[in-house]
N, C-alpha and C. Protein backbone atom coordinates (compact mmCIF):
# COMPACT_ATOMS: atom_id res chain seq x y z
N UNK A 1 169.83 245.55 147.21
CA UNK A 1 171.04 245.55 147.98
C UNK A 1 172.22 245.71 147.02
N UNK A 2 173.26 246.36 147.60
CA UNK A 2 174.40 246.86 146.42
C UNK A 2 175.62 245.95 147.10
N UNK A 3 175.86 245.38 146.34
CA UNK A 3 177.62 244.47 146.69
C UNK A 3 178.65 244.87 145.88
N UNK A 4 179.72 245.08 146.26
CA UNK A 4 181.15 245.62 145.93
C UNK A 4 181.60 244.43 144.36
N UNK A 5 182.20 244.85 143.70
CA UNK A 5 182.82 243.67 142.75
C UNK A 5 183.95 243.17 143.15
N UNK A 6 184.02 242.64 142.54
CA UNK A 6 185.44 241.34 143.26
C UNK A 6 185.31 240.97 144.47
N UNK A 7 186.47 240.15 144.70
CA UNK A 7 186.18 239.65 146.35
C UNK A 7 187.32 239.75 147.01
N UNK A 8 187.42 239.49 148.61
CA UNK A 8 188.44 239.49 149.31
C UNK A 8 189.71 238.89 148.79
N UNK A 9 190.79 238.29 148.73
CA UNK A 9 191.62 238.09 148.74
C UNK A 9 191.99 236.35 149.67
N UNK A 10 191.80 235.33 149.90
CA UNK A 10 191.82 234.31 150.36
C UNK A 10 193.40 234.15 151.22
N UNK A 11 193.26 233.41 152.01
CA UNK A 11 194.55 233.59 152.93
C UNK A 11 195.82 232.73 151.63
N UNK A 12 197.10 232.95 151.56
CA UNK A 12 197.58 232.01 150.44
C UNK A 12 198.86 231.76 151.27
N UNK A 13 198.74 230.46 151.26
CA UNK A 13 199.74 229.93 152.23
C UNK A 13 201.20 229.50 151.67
N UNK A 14 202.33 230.28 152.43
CA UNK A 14 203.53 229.84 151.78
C UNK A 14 203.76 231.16 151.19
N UNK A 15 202.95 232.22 150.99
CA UNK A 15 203.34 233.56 150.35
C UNK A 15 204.05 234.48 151.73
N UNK A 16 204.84 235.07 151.73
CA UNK A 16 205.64 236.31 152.82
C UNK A 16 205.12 237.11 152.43
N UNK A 17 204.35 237.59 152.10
CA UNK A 17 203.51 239.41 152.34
C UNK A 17 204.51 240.34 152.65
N UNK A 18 204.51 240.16 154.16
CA UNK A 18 205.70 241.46 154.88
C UNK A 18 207.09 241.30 153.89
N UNK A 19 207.44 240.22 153.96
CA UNK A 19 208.78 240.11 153.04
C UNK A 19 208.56 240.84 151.46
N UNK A 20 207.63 240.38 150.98
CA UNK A 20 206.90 241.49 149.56
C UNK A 20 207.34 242.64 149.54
N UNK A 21 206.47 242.96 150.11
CA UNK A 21 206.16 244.78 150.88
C UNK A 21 207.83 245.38 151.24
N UNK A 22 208.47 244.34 151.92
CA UNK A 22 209.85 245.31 152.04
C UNK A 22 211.16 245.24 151.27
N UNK A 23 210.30 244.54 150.27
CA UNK A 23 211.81 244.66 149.02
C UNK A 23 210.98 245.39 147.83
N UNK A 24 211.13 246.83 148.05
CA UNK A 24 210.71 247.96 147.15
C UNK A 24 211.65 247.74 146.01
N UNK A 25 210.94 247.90 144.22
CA UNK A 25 212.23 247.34 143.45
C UNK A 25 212.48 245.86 142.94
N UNK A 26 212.66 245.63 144.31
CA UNK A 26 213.00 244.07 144.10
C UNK A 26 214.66 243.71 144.32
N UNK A 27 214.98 245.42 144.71
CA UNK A 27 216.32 245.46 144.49
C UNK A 27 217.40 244.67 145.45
N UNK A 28 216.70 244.05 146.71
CA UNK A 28 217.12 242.67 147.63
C UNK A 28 216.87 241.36 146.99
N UNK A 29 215.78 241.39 145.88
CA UNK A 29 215.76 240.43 145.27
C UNK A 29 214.86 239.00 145.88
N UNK A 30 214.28 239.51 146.94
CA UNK A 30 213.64 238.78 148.12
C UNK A 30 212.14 238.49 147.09
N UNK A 31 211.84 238.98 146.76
CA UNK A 31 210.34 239.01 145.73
C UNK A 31 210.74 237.51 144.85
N UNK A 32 211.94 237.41 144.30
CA UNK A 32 212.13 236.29 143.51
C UNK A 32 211.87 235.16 144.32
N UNK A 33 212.03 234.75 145.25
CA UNK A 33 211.68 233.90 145.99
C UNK A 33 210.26 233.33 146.52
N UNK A 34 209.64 234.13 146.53
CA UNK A 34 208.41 234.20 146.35
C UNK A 34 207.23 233.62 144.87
N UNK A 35 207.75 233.77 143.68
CA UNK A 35 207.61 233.28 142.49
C UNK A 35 206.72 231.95 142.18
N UNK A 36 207.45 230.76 143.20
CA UNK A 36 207.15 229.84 143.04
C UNK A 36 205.43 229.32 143.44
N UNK A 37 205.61 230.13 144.25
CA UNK A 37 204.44 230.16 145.54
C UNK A 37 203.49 231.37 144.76
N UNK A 38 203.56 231.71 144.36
CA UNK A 38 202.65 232.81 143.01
C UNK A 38 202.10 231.97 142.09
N UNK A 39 202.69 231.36 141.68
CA UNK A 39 202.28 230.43 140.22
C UNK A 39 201.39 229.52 140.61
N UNK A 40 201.91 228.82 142.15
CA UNK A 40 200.57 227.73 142.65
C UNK A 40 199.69 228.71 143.05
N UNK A 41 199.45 229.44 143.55
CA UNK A 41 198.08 230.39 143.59
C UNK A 41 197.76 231.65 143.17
N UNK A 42 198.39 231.12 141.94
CA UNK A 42 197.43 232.21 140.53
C UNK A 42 196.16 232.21 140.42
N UNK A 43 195.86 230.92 140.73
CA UNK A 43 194.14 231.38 140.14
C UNK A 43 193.61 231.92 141.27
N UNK A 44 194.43 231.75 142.70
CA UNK A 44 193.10 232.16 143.86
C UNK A 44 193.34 233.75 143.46
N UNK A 45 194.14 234.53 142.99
CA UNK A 45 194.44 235.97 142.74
C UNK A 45 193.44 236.21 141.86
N UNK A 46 192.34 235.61 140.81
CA UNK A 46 191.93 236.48 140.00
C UNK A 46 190.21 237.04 140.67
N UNK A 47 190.33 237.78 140.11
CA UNK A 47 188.56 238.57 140.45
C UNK A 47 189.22 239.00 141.78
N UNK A 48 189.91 239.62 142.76
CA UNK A 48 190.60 240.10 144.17
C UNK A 48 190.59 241.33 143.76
N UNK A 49 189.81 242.28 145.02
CA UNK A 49 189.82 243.64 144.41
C UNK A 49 190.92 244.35 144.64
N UNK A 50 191.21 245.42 144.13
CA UNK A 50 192.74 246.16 143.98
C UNK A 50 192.86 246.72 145.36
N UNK A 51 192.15 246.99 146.32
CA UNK A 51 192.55 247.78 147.67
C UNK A 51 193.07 246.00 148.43
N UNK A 52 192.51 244.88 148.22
CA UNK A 52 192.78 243.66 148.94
C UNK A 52 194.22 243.85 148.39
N UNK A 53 194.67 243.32 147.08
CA UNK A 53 195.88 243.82 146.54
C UNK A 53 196.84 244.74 147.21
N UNK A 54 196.50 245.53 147.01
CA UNK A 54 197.40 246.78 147.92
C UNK A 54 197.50 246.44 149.08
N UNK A 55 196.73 245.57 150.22
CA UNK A 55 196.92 245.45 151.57
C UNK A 55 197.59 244.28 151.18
N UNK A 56 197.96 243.32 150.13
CA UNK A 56 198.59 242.69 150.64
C UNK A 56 200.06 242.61 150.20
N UNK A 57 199.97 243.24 149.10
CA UNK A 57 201.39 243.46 148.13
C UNK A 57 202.28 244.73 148.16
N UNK A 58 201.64 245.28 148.83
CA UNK A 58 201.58 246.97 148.98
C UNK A 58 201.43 247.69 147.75
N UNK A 59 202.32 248.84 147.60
CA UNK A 59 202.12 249.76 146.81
C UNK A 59 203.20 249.15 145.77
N UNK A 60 202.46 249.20 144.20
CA UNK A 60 203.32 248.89 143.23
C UNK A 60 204.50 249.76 142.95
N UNK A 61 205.78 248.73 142.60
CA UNK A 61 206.79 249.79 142.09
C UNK A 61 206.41 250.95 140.76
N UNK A 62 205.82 250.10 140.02
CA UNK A 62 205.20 251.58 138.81
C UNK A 62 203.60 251.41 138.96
N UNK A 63 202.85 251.77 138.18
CA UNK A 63 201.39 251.69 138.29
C UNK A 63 201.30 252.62 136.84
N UNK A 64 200.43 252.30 135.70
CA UNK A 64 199.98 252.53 134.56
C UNK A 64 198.25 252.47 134.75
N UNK A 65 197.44 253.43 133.88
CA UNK A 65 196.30 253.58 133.53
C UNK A 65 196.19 253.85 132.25
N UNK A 66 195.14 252.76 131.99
CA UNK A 66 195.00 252.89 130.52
C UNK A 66 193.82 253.78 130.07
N UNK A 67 193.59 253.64 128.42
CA UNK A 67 192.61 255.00 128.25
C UNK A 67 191.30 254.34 128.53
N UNK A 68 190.95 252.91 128.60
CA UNK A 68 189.94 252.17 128.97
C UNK A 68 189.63 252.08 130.44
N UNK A 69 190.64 252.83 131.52
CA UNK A 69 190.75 252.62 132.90
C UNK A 69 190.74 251.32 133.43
N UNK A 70 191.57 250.76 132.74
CA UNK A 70 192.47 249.81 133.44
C UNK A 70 193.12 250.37 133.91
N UNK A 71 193.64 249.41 135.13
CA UNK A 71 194.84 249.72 135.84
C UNK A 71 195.54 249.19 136.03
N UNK A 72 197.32 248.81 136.09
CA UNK A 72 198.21 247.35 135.70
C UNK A 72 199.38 248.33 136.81
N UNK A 73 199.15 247.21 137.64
CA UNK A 73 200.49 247.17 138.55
C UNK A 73 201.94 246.43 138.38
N UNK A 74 202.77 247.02 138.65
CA UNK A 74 203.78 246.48 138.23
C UNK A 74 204.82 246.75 139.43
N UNK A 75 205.19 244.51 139.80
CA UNK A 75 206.28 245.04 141.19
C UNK A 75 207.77 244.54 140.57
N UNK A 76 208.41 244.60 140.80
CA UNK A 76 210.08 243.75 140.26
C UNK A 76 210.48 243.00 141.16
N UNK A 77 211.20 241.58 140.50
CA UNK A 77 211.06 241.02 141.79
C UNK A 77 212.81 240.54 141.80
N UNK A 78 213.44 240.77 140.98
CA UNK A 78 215.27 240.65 141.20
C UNK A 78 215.71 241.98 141.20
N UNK A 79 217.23 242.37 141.57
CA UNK A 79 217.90 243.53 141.42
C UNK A 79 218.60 244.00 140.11
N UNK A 80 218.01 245.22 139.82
CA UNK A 80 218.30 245.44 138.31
C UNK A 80 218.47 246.76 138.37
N UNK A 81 218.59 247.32 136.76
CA UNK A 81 218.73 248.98 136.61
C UNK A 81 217.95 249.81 137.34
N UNK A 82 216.40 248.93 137.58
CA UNK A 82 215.38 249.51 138.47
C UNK A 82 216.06 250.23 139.50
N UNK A 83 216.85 249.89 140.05
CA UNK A 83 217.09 250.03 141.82
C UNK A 83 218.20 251.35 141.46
N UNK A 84 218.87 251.82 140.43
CA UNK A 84 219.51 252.46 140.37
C UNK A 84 218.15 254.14 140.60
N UNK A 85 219.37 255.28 141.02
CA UNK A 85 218.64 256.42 141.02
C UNK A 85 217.59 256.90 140.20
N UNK A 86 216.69 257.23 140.38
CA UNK A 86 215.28 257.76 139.14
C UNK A 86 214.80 256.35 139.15
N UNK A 87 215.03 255.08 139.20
CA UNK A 87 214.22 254.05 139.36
C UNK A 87 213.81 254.08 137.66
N UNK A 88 215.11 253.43 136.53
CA UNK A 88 214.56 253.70 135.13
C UNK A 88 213.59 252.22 135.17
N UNK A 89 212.74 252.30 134.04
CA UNK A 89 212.13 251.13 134.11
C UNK A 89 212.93 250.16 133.20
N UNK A 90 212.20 248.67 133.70
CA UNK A 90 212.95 247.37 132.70
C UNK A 90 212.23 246.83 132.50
N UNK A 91 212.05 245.63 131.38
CA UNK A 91 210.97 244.86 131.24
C UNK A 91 210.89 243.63 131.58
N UNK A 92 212.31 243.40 132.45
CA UNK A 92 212.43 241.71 132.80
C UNK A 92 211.77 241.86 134.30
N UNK A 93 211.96 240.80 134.38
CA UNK A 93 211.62 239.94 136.04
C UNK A 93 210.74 241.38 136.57
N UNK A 94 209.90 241.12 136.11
CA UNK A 94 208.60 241.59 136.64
C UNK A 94 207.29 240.75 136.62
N UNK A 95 206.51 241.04 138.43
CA UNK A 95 205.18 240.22 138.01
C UNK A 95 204.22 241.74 137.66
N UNK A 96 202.93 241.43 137.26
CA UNK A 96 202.12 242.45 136.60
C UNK A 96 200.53 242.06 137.02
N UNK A 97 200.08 242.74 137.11
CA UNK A 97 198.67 242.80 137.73
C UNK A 97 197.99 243.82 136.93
N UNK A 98 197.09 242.84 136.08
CA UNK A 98 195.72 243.91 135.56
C UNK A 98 194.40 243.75 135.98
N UNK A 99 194.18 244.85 136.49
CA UNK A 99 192.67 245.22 136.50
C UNK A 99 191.96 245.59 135.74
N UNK A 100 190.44 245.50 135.64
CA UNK A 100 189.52 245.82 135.11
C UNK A 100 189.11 247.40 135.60
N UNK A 101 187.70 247.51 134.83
CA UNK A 101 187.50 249.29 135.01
C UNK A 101 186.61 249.32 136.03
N UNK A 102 186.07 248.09 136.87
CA UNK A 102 185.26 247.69 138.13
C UNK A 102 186.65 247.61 138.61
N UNK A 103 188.25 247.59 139.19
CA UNK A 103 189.27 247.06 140.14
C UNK A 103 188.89 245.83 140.42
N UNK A 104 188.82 245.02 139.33
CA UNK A 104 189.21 243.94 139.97
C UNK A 104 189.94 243.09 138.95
N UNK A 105 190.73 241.92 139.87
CA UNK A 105 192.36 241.89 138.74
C UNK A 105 191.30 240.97 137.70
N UNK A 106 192.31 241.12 136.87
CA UNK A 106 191.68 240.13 135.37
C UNK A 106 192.73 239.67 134.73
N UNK A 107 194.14 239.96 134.98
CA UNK A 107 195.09 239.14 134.89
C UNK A 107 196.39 238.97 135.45
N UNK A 108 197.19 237.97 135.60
CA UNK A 108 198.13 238.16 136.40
C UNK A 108 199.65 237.52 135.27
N UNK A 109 200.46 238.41 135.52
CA UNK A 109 201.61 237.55 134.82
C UNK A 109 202.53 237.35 135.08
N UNK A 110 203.54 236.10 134.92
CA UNK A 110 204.82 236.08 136.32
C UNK A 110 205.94 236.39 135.03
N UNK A 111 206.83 236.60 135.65
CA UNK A 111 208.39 236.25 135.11
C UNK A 111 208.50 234.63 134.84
N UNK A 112 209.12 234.73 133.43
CA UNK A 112 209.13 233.12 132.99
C UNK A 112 210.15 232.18 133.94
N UNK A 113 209.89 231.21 134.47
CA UNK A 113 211.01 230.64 134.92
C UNK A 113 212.58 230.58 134.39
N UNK A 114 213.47 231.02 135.20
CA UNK A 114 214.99 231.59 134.07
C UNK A 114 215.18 232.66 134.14
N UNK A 115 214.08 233.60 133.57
CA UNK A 115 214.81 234.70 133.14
C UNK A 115 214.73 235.48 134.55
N UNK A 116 216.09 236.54 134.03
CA UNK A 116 216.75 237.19 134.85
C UNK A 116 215.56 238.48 135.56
């Protein structure tokens, strides 16, 4: 019998999903709010396969592949240069999602408490 890697995604209570999903950027800044409620259920996020991900975070603001096929999502979660035209990239207040070369996450990293 063949089983998929990783697993569903667990319900995580206190997270806004829809609210996620509609601050593209981060440039409402609505994602920051959310933060707190990330950090208490970090660990239920790890081994969650990347399509569970995507249904629940939506589509990342950037997305990188590495030469190992990883894959590292990247959403923003305050209003910054990001939100300006061409969408330049920044390296603050971002959370980050890496996957493995099976999709499934293997790490997660928040914005430090503070920073902008």
């Amino acid at each position: 019998m063949l089983t998929g890697c990783g697993r569903a995604l667990p319900e995580l209570p206190g997270f806004d999903a829809q609210a996620w999903r509609q601050d593209p950027y981060g440039c409402q800044s609505r994602r920051a709010g959310q933060l707190p409620v990330l950090e208490k259920l970090r660990d239920q996020l790890y081994d969650a396969r990347i399509s569970d991900v995507d249904a629940v975070f939506g589509h990342p603001d950037e997305e990188e592949l590495s030469e190992q096929s990883e894959k590292v999502y990247i959403y923003y979660t305050r209003s910054g240069p990001q939100c300006l035209a061409g969408h330049p990239r920044v390296a603050t207040g971002r959370v980050i999602f890496r996957f493995g070369a099976t999709g499934v996450l293997t790490e997660v990293m928040l914005p430090v408490s503070g920073q902008p």
